[in-house]
N, C-alpha and C. Protein backbone atom coordinates (compact mmCIF):
# COMPACT_ATOMS: atom_id res chain seq x y z
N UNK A 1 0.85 -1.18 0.00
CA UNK A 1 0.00 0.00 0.00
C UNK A 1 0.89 1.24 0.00
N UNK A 2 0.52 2.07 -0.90
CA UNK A 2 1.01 3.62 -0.97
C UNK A 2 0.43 4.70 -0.05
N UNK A 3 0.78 5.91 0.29
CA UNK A 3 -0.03 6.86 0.36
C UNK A 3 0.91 8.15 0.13
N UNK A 4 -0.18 8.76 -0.38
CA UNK A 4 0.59 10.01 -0.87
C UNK A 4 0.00 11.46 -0.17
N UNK A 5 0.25 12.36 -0.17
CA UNK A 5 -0.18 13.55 0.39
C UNK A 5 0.06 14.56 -1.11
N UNK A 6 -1.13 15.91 -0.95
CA UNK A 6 -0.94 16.54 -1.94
C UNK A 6 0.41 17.57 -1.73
N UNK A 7 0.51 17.93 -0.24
CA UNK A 7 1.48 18.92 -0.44
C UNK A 7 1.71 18.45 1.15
N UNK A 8 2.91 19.17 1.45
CA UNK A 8 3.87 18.75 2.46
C UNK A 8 2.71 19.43 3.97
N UNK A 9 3.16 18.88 4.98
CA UNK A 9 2.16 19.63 6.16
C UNK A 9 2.51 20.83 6.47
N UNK A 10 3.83 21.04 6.33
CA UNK A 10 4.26 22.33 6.69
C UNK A 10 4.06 23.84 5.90
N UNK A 11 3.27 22.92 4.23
CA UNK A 11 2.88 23.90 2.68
C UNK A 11 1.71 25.26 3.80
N UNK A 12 1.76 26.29 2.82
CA UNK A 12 0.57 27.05 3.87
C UNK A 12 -0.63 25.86 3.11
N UNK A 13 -0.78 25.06 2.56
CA UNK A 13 -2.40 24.59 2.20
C UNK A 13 -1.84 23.31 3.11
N UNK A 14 -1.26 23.07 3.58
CA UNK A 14 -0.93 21.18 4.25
C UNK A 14 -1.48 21.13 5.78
N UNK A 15 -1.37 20.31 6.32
CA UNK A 15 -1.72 19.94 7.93
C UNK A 15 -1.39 20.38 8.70
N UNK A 16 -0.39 21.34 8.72
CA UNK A 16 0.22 21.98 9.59
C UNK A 16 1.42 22.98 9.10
N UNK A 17 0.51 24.33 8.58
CA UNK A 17 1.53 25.39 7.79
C UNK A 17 2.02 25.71 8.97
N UNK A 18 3.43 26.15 8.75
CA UNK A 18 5.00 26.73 8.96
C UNK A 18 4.03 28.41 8.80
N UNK A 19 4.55 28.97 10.32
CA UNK A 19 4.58 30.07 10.13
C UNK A 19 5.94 30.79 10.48
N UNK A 20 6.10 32.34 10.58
CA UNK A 20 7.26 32.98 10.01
C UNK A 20 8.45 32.51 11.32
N UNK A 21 7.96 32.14 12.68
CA UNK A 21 8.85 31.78 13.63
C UNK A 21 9.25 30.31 13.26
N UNK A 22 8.33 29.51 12.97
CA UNK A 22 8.99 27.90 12.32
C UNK A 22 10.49 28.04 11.27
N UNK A 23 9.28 28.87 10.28
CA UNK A 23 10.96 28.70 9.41
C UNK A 23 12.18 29.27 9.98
N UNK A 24 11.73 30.74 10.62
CA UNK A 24 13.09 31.16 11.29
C UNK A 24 13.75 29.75 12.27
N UNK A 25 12.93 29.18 13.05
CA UNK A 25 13.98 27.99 13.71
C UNK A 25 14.22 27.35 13.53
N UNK A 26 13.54 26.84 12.27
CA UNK A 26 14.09 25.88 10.70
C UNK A 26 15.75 26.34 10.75
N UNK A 27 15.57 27.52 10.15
CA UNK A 27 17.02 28.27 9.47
C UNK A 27 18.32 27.82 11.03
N UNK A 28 17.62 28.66 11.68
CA UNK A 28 18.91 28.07 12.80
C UNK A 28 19.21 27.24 13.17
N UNK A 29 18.44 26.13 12.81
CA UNK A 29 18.91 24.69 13.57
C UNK A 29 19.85 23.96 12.11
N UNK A 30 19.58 24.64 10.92
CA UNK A 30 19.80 23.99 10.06
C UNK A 30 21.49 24.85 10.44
N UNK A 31 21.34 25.69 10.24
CA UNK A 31 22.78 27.26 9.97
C UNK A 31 23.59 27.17 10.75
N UNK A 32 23.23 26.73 12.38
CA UNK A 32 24.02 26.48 13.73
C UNK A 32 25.07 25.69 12.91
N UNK A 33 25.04 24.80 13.08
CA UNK A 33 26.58 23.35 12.26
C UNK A 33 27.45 24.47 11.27
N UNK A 34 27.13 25.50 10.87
CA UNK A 34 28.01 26.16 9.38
C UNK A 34 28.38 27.35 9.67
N UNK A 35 27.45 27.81 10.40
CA UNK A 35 27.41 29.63 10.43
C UNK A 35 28.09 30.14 11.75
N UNK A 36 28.42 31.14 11.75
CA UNK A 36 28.65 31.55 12.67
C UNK A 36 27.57 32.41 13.30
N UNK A 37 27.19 32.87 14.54
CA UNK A 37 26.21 33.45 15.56
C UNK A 37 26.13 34.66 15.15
N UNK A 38 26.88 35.32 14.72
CA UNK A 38 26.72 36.56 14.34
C UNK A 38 26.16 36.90 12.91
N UNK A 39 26.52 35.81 11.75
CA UNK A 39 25.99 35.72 10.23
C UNK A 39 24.82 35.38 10.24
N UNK A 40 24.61 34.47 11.68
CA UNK A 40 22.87 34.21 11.41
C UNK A 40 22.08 34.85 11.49
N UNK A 41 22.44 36.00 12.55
CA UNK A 41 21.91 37.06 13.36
C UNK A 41 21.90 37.96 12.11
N UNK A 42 22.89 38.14 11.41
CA UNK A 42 22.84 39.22 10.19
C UNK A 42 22.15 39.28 9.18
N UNK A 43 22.08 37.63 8.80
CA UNK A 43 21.20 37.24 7.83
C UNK A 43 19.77 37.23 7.94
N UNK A 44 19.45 36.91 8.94
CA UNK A 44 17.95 36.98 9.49
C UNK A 44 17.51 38.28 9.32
N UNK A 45 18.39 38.70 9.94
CA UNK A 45 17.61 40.90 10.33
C UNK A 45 17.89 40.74 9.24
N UNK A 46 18.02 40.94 7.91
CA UNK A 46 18.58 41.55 6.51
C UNK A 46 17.53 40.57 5.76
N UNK A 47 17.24 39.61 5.88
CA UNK A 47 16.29 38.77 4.71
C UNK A 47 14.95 39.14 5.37
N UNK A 48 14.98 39.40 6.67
CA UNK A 48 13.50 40.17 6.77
C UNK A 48 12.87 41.33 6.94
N UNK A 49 14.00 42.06 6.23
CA UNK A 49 13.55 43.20 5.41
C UNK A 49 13.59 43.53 4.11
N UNK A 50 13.06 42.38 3.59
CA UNK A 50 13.77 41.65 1.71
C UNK A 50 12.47 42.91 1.23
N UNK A 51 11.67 42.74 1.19
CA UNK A 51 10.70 44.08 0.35
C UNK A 51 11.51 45.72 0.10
N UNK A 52 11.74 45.95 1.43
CA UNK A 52 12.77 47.48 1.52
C UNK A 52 14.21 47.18 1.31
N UNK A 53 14.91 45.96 0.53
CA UNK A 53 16.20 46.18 0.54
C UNK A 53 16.68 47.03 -0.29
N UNK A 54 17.85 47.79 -0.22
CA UNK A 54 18.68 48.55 -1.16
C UNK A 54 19.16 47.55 -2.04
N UNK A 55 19.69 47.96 -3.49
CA UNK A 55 20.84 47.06 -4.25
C UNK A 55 21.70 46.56 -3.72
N UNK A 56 22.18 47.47 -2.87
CA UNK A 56 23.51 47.09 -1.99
C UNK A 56 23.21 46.27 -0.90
N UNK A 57 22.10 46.37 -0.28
CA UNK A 57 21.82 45.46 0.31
C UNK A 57 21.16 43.89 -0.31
N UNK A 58 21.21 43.94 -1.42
CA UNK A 58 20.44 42.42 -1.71
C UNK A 58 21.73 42.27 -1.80
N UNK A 59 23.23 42.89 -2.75
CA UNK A 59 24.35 42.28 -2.67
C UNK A 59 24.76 41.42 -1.61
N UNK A 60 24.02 41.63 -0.20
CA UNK A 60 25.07 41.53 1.37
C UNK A 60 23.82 40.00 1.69
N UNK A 61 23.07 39.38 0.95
CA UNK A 61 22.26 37.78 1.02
C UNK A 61 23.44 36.99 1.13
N UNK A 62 24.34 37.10 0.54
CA UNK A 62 24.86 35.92 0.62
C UNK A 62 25.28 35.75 1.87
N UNK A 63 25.43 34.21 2.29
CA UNK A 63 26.23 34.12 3.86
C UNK A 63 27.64 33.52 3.67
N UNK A 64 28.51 34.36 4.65
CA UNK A 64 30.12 33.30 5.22
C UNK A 64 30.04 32.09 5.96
N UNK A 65 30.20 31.36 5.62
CA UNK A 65 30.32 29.85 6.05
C UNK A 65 31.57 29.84 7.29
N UNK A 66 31.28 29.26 8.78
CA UNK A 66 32.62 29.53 9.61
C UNK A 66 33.69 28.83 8.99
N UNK A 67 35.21 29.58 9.30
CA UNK A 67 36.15 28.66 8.81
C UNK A 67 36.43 27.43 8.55
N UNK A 68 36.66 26.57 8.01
CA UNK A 68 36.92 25.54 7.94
C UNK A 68 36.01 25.02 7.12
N UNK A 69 34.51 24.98 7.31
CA UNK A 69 33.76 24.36 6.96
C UNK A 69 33.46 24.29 5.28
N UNK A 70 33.91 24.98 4.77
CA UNK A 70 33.95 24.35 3.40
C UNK A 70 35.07 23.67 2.79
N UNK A 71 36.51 23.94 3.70
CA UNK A 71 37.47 22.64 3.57
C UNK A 71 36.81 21.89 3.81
N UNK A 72 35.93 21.40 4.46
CA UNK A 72 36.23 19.74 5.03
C UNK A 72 34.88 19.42 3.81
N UNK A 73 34.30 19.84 3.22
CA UNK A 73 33.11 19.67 2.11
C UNK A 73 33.86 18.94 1.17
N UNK A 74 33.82 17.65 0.75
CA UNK A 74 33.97 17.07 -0.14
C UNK A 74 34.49 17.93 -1.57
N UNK A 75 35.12 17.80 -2.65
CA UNK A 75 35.17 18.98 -3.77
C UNK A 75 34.28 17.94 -4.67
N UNK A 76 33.29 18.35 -5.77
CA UNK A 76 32.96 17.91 -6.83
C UNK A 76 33.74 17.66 -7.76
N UNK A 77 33.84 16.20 -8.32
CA UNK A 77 34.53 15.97 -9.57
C UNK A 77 33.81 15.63 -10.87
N UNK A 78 34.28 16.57 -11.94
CA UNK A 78 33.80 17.07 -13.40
C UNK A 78 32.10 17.70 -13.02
N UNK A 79 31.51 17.77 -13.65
CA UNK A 79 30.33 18.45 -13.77
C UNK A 79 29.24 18.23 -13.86
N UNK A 80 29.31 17.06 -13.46
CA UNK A 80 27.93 16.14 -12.95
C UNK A 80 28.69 15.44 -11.78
């Protein structure tokens, strides 16, 4: 026997929509292992003011990964 669902529980139409504090503790539990405390903190205040950002500020989305942590990331070989 299968069962399938139309959309995930957490979709806003599913069993249990994710509201704006879920995903935020989504993001940190996921970001804690990579980020540093202060990038999360930066990133958060700055992506939730994504409607009023400046140019210069959509430039500053991207995040720094803490040291190390993209040494120890496996490297991709060829392009698939």
């Amino acid at each position: 026997m299968v069962d399938e669902i139309a959309v995930a529980d957490a979709h806003p139409l599913g069993a249990r929509p994710f509201a704006r504090e879920n995903y935020i503790a989504k993001f940190r539990l996921l970001a804690e292992p990579v980020l540093e405390p202060a990038e999360i903190e930066r990133f958060l205040a700055l992506v939730q003011r994504l409607p009023e950002l400046t140019a210069a500020e959509v430039g500053e989305l991207s995040i720094v990964a803490k040291p190390g942590v993209l040494d120890a990331a496996p490297a991709p070989q060829g392009l698939f």
